[in-house]
C-alpha atoms as a PDB file:
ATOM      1  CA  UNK A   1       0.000   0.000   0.000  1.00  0.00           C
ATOM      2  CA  UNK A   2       2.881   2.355   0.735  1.00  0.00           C
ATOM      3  CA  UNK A   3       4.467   1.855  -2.787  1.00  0.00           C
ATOM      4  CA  UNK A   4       1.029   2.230  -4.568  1.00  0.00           C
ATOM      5  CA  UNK A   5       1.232   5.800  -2.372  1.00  0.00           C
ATOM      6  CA  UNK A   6       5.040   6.483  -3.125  1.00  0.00           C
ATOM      7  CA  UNK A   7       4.086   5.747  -6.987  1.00  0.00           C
ATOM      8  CA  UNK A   8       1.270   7.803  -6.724  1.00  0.00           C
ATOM      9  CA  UNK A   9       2.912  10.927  -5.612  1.00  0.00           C
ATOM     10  CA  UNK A  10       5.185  10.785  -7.872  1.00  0.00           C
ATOM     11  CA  UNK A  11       2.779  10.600 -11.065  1.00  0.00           C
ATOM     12  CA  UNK A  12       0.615  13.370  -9.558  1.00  0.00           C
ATOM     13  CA  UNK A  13       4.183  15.198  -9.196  1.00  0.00           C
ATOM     14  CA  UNK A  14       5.306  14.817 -12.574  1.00  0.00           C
ATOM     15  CA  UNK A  15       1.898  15.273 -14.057  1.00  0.00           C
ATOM     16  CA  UNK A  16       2.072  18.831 -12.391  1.00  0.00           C
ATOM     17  CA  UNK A  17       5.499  19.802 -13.184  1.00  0.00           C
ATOM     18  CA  UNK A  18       4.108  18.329 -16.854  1.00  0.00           C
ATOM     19  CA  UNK A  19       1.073  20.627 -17.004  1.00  0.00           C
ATOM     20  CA  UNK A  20       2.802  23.838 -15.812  1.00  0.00           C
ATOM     21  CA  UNK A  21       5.414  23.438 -18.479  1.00  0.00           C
ATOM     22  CA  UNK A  22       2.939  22.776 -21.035  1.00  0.00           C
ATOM     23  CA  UNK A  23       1.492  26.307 -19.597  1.00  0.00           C
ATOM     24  CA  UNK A  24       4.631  28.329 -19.805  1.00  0.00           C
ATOM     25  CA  UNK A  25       5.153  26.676 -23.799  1.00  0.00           C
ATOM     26  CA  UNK A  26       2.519  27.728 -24.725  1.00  0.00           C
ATOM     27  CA  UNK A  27       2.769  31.549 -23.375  1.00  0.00           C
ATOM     28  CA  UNK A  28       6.082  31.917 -24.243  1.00  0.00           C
ATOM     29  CA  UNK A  29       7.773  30.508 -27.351  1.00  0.00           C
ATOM     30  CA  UNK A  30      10.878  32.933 -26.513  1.00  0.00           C
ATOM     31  CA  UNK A  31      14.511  33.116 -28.614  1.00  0.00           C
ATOM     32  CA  UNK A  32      13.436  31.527 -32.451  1.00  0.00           C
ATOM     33  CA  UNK A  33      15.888  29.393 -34.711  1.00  0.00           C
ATOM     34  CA  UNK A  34      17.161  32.270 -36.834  1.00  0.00           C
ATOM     35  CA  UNK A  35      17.783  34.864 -33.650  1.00  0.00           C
ATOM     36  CA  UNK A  36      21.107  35.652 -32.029  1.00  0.00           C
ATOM     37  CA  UNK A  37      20.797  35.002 -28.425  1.00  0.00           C
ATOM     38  CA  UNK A  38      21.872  38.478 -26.190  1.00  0.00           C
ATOM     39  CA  UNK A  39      25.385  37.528 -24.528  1.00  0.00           C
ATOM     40  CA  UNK A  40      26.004  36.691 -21.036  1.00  0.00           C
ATOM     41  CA  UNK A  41      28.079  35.945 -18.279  1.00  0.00           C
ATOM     42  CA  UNK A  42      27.737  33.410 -15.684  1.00  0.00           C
ATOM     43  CA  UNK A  43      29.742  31.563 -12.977  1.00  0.00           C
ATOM     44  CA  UNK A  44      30.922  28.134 -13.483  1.00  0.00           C
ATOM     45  CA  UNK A  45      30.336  25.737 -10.452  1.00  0.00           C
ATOM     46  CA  UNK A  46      34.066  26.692  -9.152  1.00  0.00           C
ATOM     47  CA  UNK A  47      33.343  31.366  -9.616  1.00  0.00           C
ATOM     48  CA  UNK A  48      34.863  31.065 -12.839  1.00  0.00           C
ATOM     49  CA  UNK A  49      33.370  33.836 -15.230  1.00  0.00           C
ATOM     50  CA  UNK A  50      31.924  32.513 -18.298  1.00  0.00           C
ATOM     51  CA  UNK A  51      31.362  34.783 -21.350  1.00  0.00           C
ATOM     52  CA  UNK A  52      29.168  33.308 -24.452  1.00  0.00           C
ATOM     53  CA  UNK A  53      31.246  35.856 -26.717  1.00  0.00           C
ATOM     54  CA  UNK A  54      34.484  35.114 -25.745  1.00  0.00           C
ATOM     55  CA  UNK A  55      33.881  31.651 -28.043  1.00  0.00           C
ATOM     56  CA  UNK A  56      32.561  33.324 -31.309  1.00  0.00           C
ATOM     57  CA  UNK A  57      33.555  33.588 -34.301  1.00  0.00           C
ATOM     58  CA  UNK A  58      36.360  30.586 -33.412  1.00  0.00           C
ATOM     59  CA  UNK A  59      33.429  28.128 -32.113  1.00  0.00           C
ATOM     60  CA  UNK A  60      29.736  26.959 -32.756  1.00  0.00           C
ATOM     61  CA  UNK A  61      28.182  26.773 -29.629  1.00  0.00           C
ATOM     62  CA  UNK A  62      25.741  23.821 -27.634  1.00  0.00           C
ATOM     63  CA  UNK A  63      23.826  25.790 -24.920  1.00  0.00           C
ATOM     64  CA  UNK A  64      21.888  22.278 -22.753  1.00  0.00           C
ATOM     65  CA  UNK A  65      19.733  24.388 -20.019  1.00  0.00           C
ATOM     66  CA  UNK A  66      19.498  22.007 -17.594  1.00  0.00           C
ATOM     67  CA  UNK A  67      17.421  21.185 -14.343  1.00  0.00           C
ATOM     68  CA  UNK A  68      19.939  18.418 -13.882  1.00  0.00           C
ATOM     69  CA  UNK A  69      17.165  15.345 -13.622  1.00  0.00           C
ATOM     70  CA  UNK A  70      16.889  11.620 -14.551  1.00  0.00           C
ATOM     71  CA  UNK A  71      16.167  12.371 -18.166  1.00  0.00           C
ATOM     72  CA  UNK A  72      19.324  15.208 -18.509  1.00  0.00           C
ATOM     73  CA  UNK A  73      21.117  13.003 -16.247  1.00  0.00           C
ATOM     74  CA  UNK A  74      21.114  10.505 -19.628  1.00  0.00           C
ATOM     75  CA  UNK A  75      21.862  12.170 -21.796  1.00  0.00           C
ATOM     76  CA  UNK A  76      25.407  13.407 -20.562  1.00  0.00           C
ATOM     77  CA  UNK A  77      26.985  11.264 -22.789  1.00  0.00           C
ATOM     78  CA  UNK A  78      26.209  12.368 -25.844  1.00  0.00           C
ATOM     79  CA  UNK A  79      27.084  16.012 -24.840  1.00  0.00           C
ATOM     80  CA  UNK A  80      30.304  14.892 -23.028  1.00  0.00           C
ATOM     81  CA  UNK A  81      30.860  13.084 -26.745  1.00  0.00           C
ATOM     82  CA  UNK A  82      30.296  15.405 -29.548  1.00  0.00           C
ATOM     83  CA  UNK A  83      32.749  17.753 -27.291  1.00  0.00           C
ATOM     84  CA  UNK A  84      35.180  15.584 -27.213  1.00  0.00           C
ATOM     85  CA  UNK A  85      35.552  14.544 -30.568  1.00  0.00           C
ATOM     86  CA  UNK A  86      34.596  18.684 -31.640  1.00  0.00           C
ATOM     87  CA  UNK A  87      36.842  20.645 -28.988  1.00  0.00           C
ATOM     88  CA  UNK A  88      38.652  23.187 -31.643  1.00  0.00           C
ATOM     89  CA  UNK A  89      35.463  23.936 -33.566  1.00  0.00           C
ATOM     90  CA  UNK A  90      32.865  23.214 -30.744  1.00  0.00           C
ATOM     91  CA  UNK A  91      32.084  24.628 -27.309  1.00  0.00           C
ATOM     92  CA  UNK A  92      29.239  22.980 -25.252  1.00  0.00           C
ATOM     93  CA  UNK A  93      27.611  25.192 -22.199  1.00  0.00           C
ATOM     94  CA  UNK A  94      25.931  23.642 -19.839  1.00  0.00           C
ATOM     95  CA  UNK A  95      23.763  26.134 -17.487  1.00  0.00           C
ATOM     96  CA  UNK A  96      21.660  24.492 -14.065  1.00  0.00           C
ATOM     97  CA  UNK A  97      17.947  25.718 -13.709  1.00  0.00           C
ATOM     98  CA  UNK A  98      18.413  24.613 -10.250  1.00  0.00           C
ATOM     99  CA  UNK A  99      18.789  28.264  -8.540  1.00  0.00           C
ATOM    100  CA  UNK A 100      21.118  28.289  -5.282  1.00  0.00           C
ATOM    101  CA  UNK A 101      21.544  24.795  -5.354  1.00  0.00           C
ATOM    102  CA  UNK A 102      24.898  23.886  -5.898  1.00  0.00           C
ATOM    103  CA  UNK A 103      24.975  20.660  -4.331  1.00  0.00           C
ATOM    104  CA  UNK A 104      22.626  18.468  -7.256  1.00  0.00           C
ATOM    105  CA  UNK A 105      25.553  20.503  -9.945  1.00  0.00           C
ATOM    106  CA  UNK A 106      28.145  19.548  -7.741  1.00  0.00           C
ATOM    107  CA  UNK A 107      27.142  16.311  -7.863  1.00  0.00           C
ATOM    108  CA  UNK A 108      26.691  15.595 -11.101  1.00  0.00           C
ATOM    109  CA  UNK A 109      29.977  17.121 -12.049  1.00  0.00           C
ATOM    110  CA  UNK A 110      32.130  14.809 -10.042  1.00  0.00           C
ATOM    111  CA  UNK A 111      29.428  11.598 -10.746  1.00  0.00           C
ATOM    112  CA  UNK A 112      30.152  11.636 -14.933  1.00  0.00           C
ATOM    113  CA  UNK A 113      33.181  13.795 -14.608  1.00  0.00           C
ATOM    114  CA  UNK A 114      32.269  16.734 -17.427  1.00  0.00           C
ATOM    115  CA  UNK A 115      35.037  18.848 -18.642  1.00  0.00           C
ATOM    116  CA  UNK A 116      32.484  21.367 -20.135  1.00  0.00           C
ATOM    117  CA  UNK A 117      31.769  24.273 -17.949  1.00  0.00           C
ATOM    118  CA  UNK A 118      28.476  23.833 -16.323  1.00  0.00           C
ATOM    119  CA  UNK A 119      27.443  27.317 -15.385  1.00  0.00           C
ATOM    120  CA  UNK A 120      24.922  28.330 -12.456  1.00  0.00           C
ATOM    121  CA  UNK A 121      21.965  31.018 -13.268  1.00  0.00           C
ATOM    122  CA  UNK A 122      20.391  31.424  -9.543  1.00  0.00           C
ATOM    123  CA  UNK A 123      18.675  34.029 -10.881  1.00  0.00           C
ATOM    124  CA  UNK A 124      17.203  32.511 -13.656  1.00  0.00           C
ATOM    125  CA  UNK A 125      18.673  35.551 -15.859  1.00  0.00           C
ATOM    126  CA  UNK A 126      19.468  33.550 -19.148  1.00  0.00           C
ATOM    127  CA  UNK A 127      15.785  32.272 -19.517  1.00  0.00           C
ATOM    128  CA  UNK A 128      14.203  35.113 -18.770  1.00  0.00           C
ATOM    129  CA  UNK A 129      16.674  37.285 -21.393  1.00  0.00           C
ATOM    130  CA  UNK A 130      16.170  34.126 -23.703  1.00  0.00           C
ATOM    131  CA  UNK A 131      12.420  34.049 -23.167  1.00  0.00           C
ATOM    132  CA  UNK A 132      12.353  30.264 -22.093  1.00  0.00           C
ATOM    133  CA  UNK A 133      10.347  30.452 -19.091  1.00  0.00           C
ATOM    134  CA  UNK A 134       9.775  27.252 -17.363  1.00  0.00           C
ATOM    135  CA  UNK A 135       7.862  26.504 -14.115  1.00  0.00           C
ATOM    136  CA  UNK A 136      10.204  25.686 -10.911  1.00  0.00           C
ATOM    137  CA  UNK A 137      11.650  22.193 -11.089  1.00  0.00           C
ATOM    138  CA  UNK A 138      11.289  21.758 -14.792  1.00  0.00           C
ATOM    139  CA  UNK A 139      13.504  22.728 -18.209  1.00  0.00           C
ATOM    140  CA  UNK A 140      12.103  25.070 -20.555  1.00  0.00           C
ATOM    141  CA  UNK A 141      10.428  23.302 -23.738  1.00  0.00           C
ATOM    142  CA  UNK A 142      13.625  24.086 -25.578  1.00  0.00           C
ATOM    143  CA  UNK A 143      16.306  23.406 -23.789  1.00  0.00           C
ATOM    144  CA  UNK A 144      18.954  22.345 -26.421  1.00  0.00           C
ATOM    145  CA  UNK A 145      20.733  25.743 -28.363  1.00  0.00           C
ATOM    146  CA  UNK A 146      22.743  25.091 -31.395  1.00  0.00           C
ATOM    147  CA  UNK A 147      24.404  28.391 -31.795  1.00  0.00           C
ATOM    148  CA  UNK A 148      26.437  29.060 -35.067  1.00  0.00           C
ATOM    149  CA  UNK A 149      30.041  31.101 -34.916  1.00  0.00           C
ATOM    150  CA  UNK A 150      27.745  34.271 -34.548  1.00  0.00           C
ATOM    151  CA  UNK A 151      25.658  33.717 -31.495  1.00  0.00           C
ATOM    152  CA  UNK A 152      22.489  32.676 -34.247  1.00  0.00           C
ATOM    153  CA  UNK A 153      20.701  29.813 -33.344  1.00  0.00           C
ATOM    154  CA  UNK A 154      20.242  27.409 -35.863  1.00  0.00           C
ATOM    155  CA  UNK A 155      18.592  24.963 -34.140  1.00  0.00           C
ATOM    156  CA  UNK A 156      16.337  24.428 -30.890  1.00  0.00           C
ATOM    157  CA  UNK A 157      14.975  21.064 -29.082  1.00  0.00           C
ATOM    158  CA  UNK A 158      14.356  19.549 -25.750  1.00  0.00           C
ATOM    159  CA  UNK A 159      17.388  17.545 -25.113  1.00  0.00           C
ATOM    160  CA  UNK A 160      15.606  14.096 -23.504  1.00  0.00           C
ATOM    161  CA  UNK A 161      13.211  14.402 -26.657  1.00  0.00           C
ATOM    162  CA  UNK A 162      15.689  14.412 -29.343  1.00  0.00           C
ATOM    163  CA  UNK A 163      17.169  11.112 -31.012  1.00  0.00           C
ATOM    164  CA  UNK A 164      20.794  10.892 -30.618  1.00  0.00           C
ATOM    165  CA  UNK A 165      20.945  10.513 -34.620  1.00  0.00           C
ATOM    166  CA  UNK A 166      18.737  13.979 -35.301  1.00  0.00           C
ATOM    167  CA  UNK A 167      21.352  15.881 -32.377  1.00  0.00           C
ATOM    168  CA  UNK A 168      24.302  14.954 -34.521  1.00  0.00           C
ATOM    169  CA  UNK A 169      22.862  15.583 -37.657  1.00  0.00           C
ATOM    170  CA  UNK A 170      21.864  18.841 -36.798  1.00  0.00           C
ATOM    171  CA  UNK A 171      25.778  19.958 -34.713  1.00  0.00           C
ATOM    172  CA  UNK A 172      26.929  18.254 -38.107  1.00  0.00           C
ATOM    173  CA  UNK A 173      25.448  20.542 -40.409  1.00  0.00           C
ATOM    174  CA  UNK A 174      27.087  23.640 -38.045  1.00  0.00           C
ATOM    175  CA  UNK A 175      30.136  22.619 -37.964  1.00  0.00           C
ATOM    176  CA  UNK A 176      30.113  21.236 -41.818  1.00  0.00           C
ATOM    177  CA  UNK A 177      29.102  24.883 -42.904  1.00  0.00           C
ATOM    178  CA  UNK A 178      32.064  26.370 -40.765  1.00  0.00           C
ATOM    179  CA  UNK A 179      29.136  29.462 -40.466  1.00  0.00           C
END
C-alpha cells in the first residue's frame, strides 16, 4: 500500500510539473531558430566567469539548459561526446535551472566527470533574457541551443526528446558549414 502511495505521488508530481510546463510553452515561445541570443556571463560551479562571446567567431556553440534530472542526467553522454571529438570547432555550455543549489551541480559534475563548464543562473537571468520560461523544477520546452560562430541559433529542441541521430545531424550541419 505504501508503494502504490510512493508511486502515486510521484505521477501526480510529474503530471504537475508536466502541465505547468505545457502552460509556460505555450505563453512563451521565446529566442526563435534564426535569432542571435543576447550575450552573457555566468559563474561556473568553481566562480569562474563565463562569457558566451568570448567563443565566437572561433566556435559553434551547444547551450543544454538544464534542471539536472533523470532524463538530462542521460543524456550526458552524448554532450560529453560530440565535445570531445569537436573541442577546436565546438564549445558545449551547460547552465543548471536549479537556482542556489549547488549541491545536485556539484554532484553531477564529479558523478560523470564533465570537462564542459556547467554554469549556475540562480537568478534565472538567461531564460528570462532568452524568453524560455519554465515553471520551478522543470527545463524550458527548448532546452537544447545550437548556436552558429555568430551567437544565431540554428537549431532548438528539448534535449531528452531528441534522437541521438537527429542531435548529430543537426551539430553536423554547423560545424560542416564552418558558419
Amino acid at each position: 500500500m505504501v508503494l502504490i502511495l510512493k508511486r502515486l505521488r510521484e505521477v501526480s508530481w510529474k503530471t504537475v510539473i508536466y502541465g505547468k510546463w505545457v502552460f509556460y510553452a505555450f505563453r512563451k515561445r521565446g529566442v526563435e531558430v534564426g535569432q542571435r541570443v543576447p550575450d552573457f556571463t555566468l559563474l561556473d560551479i568553481y566562480g569562474r566567469g563565463v562569457t558566451l562571446s568570448d567563443f565566437f567567431p572561433e566556435k559553434a556553440i551547444v547551450l543544454w539548459l538544464t534542471n539536472l534530472c533523470s532524463s538530462c542526467e542521460e543524456r550526458i553522454g552524448i554532450l560529453e561526446k560530440v565535445y570531445e571529438q569537436n573541442r577546436n570547432s565546438l564549445e558545449v555550455i551547460a547552465i543548471s535551472t536549479l537556482g542556489d543549489d549547488r549541491i545536485t551541480p556539484e554532484k553531477i559534475l564529479k558523478t560523470h566527470s564533465i570537462k564542459f563548464p556547467l554554469l549556475l543562473d540562480p537568478e534565472d537571468w538567461v531564460y528570462r533574457k532568452f524568453g524560455l520560461e519554465h515553471p520551478d523544477g522543470a527545463c524550458p520546452l527548448y532546452n537544447l541551443l545550437i548556436l552558429d560562430r555568430f551567437g544565431k541559433i540554428v537549431f532548438r529542441h528539448h534535449l531528452s526528446a531528441l534522437s541521438d541521430e537527429k542531435f548529430l545531424n543537426a551539430l553536423q550541419s554547423v560545424l560542416k558549414q564552418g558558419y
